[in-house]
C-alpha atoms as a PDB file:
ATOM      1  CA  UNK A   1      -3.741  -8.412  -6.581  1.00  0.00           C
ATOM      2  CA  UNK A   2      -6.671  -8.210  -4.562  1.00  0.00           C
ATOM      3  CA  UNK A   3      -5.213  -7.664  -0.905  1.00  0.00           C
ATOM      4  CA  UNK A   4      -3.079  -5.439   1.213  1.00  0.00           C
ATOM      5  CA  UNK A   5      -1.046  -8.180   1.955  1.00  0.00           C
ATOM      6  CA  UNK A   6      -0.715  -8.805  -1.658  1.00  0.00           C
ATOM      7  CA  UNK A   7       0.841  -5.623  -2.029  1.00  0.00           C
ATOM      8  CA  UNK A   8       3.597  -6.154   0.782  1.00  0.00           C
ATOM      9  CA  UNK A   9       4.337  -9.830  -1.076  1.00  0.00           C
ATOM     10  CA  UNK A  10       4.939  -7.329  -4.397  1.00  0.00           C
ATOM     11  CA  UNK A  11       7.441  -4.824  -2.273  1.00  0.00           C
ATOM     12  CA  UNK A  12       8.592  -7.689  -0.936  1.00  0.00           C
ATOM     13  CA  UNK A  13      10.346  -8.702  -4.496  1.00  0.00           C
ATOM     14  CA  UNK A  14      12.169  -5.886  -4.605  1.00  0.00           C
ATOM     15  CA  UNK A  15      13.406  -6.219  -1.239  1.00  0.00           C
ATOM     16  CA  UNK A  16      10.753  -3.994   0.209  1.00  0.00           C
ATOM     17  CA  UNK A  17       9.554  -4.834   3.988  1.00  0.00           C
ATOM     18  CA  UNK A  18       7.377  -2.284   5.138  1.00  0.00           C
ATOM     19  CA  UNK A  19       6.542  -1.992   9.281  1.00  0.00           C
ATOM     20  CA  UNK A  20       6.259   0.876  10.972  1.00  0.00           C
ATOM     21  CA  UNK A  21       3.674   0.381  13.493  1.00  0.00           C
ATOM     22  CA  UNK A  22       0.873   1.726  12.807  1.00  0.00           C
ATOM     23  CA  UNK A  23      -1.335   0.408  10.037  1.00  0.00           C
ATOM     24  CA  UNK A  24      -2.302   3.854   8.360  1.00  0.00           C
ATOM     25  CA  UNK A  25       1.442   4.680   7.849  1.00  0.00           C
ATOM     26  CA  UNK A  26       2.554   1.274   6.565  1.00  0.00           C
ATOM     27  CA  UNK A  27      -0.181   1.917   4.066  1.00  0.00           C
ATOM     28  CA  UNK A  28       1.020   5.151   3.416  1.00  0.00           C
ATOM     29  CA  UNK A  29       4.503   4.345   3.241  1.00  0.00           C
ATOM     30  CA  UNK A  30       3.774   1.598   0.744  1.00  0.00           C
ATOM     31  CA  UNK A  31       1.911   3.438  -1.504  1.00  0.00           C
ATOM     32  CA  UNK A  32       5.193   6.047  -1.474  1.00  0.00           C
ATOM     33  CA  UNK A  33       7.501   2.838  -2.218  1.00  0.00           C
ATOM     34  CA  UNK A  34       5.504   1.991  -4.918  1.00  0.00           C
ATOM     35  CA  UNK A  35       5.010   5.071  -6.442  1.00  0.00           C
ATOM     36  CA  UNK A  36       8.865   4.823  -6.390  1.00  0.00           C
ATOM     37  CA  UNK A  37       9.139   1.793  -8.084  1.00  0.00           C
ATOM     38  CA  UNK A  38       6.758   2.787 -10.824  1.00  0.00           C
ATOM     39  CA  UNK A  39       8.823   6.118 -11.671  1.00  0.00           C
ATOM     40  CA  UNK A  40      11.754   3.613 -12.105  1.00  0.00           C
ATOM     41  CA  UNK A  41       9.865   1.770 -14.852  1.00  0.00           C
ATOM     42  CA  UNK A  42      10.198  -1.541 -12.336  1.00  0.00           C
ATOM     43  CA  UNK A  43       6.627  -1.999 -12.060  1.00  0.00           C
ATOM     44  CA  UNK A  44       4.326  -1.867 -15.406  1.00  0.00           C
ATOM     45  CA  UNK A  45       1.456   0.005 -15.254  1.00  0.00           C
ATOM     46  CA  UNK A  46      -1.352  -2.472 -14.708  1.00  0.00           C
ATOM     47  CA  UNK A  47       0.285  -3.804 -11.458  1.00  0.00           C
ATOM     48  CA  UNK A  48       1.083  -0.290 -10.217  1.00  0.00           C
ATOM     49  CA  UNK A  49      -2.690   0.726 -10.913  1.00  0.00           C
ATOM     50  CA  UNK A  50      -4.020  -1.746  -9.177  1.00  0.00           C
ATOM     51  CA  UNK A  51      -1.951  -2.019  -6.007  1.00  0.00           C
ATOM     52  CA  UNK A  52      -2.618   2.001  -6.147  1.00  0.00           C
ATOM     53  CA  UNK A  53      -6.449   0.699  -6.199  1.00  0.00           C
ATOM     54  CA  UNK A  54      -5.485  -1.706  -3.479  1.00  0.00           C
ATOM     55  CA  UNK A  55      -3.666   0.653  -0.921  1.00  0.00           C
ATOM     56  CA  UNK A  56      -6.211   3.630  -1.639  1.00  0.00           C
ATOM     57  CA  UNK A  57      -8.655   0.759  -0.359  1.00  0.00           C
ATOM     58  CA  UNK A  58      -7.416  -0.184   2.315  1.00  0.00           C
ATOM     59  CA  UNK A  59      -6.497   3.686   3.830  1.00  0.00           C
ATOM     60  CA  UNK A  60      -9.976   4.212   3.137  1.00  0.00           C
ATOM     61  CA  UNK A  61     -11.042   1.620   5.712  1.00  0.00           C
ATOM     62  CA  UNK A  62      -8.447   2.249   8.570  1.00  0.00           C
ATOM     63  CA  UNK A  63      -9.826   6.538   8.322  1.00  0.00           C
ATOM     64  CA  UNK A  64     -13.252   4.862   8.852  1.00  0.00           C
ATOM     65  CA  UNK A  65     -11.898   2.765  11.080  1.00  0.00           C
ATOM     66  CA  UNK A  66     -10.533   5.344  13.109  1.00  0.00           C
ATOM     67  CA  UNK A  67     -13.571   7.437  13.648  1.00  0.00           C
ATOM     68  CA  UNK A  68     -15.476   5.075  14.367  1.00  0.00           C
ATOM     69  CA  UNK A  69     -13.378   4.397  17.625  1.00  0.00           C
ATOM     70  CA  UNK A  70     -12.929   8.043  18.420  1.00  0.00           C
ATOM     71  CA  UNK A  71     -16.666   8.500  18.417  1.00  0.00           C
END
């Protein structure tokens, strides 16, 4: 699991389909789904740890993303 999109084909098992419009808050949203799913024993640790790695990734990017267009 190397990729965001990764991560949405993992949700996606468990009938998961995450859209909300804004790319910070799908990411967001996902990582809350799969925090979900972990608590539920669903998803084993290694997956959950690095789709956590994944998504903390990939918010990192769209903050630095975002400053750069507001300066």
């Amino acid at each position: 699991m190397n990729t965001l999109y990764d991560v949405q084909q993992l949700l996606k098992q468990f009938g998961i389909y995450v859209y909300v419009g804004k790319r910070m808050w799908d990411i967001e949203l996902m990582a809350l789904e799969l925090d979900n799913l972990y608590k539920s024993g669903v998803v084993d640790q290694p997956t959950y740890l690095r789709a956590k790695i994944v998504l903390r990734h990939e918010h990192r990017l769209e903050e630095q993303r975002a400053s750069q267009n507001k300066a």
